[in-house]
N, C-alpha and C. Protein backbone atom coordinates (compact mmCIF):
# COMPACT_ATOMS: atom_id res chain seq x y z
N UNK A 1 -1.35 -12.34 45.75
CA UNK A 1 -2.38 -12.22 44.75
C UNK A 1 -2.48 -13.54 43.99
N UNK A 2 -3.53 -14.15 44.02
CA UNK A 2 -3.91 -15.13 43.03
C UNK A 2 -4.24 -15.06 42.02
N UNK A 3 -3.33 -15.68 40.80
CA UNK A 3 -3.41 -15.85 39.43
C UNK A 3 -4.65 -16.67 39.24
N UNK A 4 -5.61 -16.00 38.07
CA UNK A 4 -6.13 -17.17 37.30
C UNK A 4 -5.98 -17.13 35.60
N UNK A 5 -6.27 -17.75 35.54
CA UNK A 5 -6.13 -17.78 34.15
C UNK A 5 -7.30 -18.28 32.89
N UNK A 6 -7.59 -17.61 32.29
CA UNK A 6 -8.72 -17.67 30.89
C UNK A 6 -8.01 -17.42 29.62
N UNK A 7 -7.75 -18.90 29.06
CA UNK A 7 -7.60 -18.21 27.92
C UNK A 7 -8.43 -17.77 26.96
N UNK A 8 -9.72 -18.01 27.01
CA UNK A 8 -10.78 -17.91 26.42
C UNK A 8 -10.78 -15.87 25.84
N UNK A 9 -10.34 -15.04 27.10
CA UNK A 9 -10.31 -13.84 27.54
C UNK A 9 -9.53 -13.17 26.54
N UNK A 10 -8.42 -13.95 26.05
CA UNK A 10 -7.10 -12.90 25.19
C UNK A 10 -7.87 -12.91 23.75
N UNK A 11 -8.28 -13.79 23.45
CA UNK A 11 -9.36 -14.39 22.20
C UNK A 11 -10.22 -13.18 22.11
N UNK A 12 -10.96 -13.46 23.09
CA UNK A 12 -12.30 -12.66 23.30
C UNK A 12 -11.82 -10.86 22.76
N UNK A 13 -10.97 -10.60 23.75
CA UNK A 13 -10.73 -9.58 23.58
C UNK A 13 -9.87 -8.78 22.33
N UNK A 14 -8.96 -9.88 21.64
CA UNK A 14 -8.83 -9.36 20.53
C UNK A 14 -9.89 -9.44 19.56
N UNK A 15 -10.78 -10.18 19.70
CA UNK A 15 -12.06 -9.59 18.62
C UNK A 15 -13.11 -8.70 19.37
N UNK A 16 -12.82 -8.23 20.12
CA UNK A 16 -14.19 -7.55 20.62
C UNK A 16 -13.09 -5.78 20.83
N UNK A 17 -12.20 -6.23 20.67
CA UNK A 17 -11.40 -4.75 20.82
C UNK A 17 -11.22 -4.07 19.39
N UNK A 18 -11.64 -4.86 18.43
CA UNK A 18 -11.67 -4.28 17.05
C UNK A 18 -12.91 -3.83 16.79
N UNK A 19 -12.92 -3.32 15.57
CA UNK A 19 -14.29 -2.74 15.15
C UNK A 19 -13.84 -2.40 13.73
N UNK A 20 -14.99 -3.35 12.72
CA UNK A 20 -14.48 -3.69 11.77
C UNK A 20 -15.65 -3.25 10.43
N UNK A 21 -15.16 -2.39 9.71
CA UNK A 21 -16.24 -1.31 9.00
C UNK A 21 -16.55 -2.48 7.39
N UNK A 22 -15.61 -2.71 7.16
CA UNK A 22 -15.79 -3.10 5.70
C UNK A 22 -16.21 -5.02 5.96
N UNK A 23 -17.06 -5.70 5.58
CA UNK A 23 -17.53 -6.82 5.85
C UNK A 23 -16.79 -7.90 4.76
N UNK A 24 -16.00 -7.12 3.62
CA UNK A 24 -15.61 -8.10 2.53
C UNK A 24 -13.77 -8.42 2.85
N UNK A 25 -13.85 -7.72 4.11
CA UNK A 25 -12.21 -8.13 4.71
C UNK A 25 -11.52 -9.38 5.02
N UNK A 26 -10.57 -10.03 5.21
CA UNK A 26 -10.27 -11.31 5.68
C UNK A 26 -9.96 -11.09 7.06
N UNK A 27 -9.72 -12.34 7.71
CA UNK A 27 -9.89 -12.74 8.77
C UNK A 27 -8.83 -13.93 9.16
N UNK A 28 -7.76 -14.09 9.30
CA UNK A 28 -6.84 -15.13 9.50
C UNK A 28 -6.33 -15.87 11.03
N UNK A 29 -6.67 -16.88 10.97
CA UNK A 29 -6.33 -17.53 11.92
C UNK A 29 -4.74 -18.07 12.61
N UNK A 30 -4.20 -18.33 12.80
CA UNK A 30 -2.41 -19.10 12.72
C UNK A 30 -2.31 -19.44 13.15
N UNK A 31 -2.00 -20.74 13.41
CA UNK A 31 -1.51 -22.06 14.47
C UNK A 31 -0.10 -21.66 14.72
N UNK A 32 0.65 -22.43 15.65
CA UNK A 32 1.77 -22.60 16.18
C UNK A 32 2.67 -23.49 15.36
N UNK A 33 1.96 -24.43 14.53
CA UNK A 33 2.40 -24.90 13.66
C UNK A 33 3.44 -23.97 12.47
N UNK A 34 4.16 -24.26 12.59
CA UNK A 34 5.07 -22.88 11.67
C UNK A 34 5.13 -23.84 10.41
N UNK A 35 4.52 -24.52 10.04
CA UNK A 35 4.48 -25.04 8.57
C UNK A 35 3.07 -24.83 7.48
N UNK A 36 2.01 -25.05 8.94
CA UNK A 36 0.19 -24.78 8.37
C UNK A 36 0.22 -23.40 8.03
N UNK A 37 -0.57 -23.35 6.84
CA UNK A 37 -1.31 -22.18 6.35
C UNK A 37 -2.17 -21.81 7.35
N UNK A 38 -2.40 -20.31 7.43
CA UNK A 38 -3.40 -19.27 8.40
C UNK A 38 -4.54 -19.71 7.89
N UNK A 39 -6.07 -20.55 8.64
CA UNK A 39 -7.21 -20.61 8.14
C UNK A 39 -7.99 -18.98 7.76
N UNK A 40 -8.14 -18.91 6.88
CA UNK A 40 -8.74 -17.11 6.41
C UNK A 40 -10.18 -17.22 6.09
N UNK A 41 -11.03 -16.71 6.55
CA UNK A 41 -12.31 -16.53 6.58
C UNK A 41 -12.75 -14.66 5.96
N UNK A 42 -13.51 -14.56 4.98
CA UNK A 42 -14.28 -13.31 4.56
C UNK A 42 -15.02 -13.05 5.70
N UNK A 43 -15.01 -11.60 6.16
CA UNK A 43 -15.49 -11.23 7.16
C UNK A 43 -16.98 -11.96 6.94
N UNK A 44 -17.50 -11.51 5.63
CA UNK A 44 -18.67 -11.30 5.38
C UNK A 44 -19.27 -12.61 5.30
N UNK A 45 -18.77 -13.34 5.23
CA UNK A 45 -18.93 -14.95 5.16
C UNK A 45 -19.37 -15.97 6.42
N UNK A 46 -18.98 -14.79 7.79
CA UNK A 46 -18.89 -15.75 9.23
C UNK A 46 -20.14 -15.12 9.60
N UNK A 47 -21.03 -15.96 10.08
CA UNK A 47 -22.34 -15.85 10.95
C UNK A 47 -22.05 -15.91 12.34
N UNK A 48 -21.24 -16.68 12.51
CA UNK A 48 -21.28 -16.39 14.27
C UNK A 48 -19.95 -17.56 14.85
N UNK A 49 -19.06 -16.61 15.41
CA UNK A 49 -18.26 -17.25 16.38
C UNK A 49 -18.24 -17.56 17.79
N UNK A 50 -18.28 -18.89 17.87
CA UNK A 50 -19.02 -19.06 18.98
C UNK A 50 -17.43 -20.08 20.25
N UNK A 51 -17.81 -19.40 21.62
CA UNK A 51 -16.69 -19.68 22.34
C UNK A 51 -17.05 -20.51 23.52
N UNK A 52 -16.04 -21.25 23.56
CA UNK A 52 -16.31 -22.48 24.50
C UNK A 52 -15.15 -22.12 25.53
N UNK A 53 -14.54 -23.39 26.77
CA UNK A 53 -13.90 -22.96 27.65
C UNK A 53 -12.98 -22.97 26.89
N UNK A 54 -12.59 -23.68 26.24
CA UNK A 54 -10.80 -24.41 25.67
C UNK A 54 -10.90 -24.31 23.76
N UNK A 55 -11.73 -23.97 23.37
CA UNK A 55 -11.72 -23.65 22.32
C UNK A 55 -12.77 -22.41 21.73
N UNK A 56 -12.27 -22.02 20.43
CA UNK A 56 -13.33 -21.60 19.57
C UNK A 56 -14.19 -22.17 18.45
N UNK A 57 -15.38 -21.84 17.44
CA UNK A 57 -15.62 -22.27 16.61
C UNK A 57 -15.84 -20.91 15.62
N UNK A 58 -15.67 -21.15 14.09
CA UNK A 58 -15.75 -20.53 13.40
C UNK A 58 -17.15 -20.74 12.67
N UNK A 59 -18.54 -20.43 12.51
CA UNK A 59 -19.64 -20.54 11.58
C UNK A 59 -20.10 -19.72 10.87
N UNK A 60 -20.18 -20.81 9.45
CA UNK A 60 -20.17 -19.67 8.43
C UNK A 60 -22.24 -19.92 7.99
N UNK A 61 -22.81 -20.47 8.52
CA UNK A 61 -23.96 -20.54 8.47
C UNK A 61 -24.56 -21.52 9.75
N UNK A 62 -25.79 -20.72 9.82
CA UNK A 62 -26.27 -20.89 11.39
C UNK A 62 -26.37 -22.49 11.84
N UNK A 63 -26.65 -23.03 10.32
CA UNK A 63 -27.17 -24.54 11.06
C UNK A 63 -25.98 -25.53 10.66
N UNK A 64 -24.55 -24.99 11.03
CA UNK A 64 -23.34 -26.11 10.63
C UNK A 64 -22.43 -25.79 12.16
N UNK A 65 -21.99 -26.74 12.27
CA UNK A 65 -21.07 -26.84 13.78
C UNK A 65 -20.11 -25.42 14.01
N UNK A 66 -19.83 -25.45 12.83
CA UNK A 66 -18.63 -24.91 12.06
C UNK A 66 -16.77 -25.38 12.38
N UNK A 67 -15.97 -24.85 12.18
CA UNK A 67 -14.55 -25.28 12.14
C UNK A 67 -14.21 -24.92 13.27
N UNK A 68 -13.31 -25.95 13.84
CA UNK A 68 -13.04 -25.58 15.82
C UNK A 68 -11.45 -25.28 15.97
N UNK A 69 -11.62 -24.62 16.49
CA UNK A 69 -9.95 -24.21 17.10
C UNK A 69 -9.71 -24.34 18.33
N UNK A 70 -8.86 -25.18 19.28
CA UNK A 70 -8.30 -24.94 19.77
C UNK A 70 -7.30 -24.23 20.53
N UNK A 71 -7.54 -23.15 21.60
CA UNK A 71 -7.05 -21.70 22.28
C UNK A 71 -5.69 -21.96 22.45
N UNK A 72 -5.08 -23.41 22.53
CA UNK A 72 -3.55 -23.96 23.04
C UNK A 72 -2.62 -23.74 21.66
N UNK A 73 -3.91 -23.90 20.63
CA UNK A 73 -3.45 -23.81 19.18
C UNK A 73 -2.77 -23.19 18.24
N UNK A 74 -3.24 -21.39 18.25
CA UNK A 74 -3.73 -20.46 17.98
C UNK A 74 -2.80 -19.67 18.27
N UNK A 75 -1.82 -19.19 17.65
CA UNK A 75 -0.93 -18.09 18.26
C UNK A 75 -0.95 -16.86 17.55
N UNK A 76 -2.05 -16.45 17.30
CA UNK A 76 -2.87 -14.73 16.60
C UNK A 76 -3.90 -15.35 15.76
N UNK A 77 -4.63 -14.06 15.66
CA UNK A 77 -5.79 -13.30 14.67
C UNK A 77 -4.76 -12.51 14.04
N UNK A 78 -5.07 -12.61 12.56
CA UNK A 78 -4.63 -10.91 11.73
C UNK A 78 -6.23 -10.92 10.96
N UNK A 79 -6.25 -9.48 10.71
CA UNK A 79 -6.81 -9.00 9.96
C UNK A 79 -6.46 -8.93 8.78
N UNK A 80 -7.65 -8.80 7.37
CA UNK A 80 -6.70 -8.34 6.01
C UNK A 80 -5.88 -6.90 5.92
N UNK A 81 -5.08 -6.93 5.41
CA UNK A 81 -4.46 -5.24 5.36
C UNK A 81 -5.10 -4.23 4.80
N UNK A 82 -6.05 -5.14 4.18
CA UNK A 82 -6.95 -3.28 3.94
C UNK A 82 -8.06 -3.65 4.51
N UNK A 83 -8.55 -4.03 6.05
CA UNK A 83 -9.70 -4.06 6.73
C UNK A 83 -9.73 -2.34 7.30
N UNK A 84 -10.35 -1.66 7.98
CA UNK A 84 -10.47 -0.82 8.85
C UNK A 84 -10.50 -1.34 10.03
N UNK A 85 -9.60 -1.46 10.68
CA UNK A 85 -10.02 -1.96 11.82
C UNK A 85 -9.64 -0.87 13.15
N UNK A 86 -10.32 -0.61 13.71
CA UNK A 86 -9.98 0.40 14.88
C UNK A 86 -9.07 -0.20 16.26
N UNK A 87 -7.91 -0.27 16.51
CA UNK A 87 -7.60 -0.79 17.65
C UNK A 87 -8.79 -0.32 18.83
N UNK A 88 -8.16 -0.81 19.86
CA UNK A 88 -8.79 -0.38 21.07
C UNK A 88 -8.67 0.94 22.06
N UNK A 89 -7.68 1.49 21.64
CA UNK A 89 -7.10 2.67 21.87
C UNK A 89 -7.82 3.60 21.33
N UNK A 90 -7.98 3.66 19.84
CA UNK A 90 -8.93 4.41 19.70
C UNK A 90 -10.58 4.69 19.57
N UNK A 91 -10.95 3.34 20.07
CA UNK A 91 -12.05 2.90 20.03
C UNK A 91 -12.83 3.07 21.56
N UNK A 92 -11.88 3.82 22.32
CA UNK A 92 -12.19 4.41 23.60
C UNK A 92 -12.24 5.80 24.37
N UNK A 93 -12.65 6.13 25.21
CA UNK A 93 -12.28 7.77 25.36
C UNK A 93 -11.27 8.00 26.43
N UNK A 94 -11.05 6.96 27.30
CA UNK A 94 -9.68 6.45 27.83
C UNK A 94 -8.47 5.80 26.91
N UNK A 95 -7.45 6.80 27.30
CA UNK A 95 -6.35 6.28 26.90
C UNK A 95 -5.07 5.97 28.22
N UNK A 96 -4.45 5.60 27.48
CA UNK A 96 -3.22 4.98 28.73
C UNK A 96 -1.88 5.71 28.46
N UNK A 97 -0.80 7.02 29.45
CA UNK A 97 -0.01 7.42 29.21
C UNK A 97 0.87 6.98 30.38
N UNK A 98 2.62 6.97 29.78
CA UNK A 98 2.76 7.06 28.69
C UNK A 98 2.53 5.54 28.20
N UNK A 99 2.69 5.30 26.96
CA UNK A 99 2.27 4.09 26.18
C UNK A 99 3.39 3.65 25.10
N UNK A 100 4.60 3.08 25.49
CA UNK A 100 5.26 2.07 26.34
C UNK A 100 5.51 2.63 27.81
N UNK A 101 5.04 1.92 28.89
CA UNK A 101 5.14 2.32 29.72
C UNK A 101 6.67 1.53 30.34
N UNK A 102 7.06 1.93 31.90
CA UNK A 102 8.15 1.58 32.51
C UNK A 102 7.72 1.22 33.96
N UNK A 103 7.03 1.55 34.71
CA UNK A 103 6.81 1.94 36.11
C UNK A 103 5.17 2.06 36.58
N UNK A 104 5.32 2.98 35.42
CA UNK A 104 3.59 3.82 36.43
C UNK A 104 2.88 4.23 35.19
N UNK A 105 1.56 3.98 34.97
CA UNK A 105 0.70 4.31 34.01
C UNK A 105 -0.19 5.28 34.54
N UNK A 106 -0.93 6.08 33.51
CA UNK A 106 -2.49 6.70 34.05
C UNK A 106 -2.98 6.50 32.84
N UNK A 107 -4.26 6.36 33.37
CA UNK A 107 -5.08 6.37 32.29
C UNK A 107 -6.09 8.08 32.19
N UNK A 108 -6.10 8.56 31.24
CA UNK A 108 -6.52 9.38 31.22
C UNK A 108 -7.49 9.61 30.56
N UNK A 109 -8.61 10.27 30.66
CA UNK A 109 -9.90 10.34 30.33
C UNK A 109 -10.91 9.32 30.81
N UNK A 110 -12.45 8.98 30.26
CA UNK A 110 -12.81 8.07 31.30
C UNK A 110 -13.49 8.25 32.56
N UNK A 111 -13.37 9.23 32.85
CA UNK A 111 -14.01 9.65 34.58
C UNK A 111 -15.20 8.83 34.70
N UNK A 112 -16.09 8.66 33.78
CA UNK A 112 -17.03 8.09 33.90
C UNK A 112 -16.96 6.38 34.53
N UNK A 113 -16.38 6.17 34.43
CA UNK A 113 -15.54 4.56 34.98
C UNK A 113 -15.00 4.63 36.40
N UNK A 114 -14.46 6.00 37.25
CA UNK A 114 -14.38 5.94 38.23
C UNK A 114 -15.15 5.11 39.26
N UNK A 115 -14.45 4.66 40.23
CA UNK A 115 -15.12 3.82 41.19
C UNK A 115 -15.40 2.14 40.73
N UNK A 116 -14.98 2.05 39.36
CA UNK A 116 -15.50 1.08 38.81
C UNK A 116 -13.83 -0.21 39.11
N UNK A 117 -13.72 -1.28 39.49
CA UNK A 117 -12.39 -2.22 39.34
C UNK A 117 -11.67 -2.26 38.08
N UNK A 118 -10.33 -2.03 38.06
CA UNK A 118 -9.56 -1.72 36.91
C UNK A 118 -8.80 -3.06 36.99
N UNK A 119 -9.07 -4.28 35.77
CA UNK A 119 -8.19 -5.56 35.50
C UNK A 119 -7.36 -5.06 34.45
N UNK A 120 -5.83 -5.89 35.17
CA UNK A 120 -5.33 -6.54 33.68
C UNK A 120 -4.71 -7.31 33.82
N UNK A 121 -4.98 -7.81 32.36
CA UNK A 121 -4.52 -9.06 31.73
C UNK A 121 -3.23 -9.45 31.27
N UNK A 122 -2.55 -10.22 31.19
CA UNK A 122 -1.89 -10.22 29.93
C UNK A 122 -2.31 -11.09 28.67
N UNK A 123 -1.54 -10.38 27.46
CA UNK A 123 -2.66 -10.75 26.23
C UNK A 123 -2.44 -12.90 26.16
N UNK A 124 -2.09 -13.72 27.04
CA UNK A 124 -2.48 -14.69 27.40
C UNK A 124 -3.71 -14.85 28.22
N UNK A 125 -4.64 -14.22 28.28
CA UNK A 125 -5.82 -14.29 29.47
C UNK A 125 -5.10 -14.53 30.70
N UNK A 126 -3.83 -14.20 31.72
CA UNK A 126 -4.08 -14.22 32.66
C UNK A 126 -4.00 -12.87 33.12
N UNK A 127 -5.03 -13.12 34.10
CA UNK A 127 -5.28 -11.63 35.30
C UNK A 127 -3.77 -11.24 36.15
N UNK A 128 -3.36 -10.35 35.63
CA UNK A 128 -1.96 -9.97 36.73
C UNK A 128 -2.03 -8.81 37.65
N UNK A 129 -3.35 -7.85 37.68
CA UNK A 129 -3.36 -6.89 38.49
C UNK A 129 -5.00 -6.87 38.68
N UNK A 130 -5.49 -5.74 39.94
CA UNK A 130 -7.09 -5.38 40.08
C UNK A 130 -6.36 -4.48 40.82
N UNK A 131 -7.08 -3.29 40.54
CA UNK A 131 -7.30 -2.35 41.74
C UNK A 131 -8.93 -2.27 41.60
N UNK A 132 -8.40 -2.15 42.94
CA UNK A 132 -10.71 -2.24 43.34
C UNK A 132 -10.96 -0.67 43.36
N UNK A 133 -12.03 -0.34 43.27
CA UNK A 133 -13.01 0.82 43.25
C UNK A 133 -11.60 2.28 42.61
N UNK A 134 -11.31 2.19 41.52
CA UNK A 134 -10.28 3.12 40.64
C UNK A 134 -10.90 4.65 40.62
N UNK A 135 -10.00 5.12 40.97
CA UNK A 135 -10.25 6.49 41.11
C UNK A 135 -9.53 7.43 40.06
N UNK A 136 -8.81 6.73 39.12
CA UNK A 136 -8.23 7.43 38.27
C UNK A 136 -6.44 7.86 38.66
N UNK A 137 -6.17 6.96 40.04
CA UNK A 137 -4.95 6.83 40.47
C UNK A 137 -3.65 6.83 39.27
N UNK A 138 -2.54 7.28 39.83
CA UNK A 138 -1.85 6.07 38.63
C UNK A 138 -1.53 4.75 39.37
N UNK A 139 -1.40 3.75 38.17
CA UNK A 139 -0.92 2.35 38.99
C UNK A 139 0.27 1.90 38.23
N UNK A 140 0.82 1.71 39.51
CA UNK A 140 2.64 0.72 39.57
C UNK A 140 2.46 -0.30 39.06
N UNK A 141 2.84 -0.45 37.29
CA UNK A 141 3.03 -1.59 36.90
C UNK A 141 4.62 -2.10 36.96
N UNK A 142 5.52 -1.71 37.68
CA UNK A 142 6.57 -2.33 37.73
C UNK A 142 6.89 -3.27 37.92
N UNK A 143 6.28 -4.31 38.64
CA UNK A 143 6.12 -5.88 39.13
C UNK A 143 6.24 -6.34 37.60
N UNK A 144 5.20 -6.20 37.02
CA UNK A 144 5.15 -7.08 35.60
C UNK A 144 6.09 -7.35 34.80
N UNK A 145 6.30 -8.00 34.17
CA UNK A 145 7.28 -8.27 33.33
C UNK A 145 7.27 -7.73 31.56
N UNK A 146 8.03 -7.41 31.23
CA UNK A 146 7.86 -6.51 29.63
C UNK A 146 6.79 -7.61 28.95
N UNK A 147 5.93 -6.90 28.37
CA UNK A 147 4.72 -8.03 27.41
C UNK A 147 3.72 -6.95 26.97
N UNK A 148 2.71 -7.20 26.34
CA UNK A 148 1.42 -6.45 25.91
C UNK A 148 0.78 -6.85 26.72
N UNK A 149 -0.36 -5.75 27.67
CA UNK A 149 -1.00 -6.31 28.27
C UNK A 149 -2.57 -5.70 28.47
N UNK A 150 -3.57 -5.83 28.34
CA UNK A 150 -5.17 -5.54 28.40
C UNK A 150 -5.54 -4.72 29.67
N UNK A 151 -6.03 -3.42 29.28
CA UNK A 151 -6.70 -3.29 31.09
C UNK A 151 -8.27 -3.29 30.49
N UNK A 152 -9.08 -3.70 31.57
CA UNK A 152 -10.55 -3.78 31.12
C UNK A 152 -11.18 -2.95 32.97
N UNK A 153 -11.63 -1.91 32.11
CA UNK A 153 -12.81 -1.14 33.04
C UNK A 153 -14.13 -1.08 32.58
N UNK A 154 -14.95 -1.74 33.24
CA UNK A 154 -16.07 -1.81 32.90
C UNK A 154 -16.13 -2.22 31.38
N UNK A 155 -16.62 -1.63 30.84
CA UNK A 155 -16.65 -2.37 29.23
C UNK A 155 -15.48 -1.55 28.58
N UNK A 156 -14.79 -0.88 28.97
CA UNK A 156 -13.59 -0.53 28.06
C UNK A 156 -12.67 -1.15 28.55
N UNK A 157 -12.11 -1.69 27.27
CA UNK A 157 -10.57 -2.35 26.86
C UNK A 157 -9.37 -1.88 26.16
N UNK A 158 -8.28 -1.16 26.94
CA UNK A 158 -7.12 -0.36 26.61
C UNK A 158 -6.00 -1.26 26.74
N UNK A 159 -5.61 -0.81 25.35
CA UNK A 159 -4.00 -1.75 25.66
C UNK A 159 -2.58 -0.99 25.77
N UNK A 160 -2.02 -2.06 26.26
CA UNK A 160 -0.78 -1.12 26.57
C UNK A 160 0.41 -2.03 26.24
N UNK A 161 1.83 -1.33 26.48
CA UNK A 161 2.71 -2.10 26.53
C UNK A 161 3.68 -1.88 27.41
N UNK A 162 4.17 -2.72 28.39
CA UNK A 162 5.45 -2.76 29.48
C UNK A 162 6.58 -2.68 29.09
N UNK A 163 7.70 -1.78 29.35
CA UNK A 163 8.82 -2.18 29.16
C UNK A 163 9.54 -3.04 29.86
């Protein structure tokens, strides 16, 4: 199986796996730098984040570049602690049992996704599994190594964790 790798994807998907009710929330960025302050942005403040191959940008009004980050950079997003934010788990009608897994997952619920290719990721954007045309099988994650890792069916994004 051939690895590729996006990091653009782990990014992507931790903001697109949230769902975020209150607009006056923060938004924190964190470098790897273990000395820099988290750049924090008001939800309500960002017009549009916009993604490139190797980086992101942060804009807080339509006609400014805005502030760029670097994906090599970047080691989390947090949210403020009193955002609402819905993980992805529950923001789906598929869920993943059991959840820490060891061996073998199912995902349950979802039927509607049948037939459809089941990826995952690990939360580095790389691709470590596909099963083609998913039938709602379970699948042997034992190969993998313990980490958090993304499955994406069709437009749903479930996360899980390996032991």
């Amino acid at each position: 199986m051939r690895k590729k790798y996006y990091p653009m994807i782990a990014v992507a998907l931790m903001l697109s796996a949230a769902t975020v009710s209150n607009a006056d929330n923060a938004i924190k960025i964190h470098s790897y730098d273990t000395e820099a302050q988290p750049v924090e942005y008001r939800l309500s403040e960002i017009a549009q984040i916009k993604f490139g191959s190797t980086n992101f940008s942060v804009v807080e009004s339509v006609d400014e570049a805005g502030q760029v980050f670097y994906l090599k950079d970047v080691s989390k997003i947090t949210f403020g602690a009193y955002s609402s934010v819905e993980t992805a788990e529950r923001a789906t009608a598929a869920v993943v049992t059991p959840n820490p897994v060891k061996n073998n997952l199912v995902v349950k619920g979802g039927q509607e996704l049948y037939g459809s290719d089941m990826n995952i990721y690990s939360v580095t954007g790389m691709h470590v599994l596909r099963v083609a045309a998913w039938q709602g099988e379970t699948v042997d994650v034992s190969q993998l190594p313990a980490g958090v890792y993304v499955i994406n069916i069709q437009s749903e994004t479930i996360k899980f964790v390996k032991l």
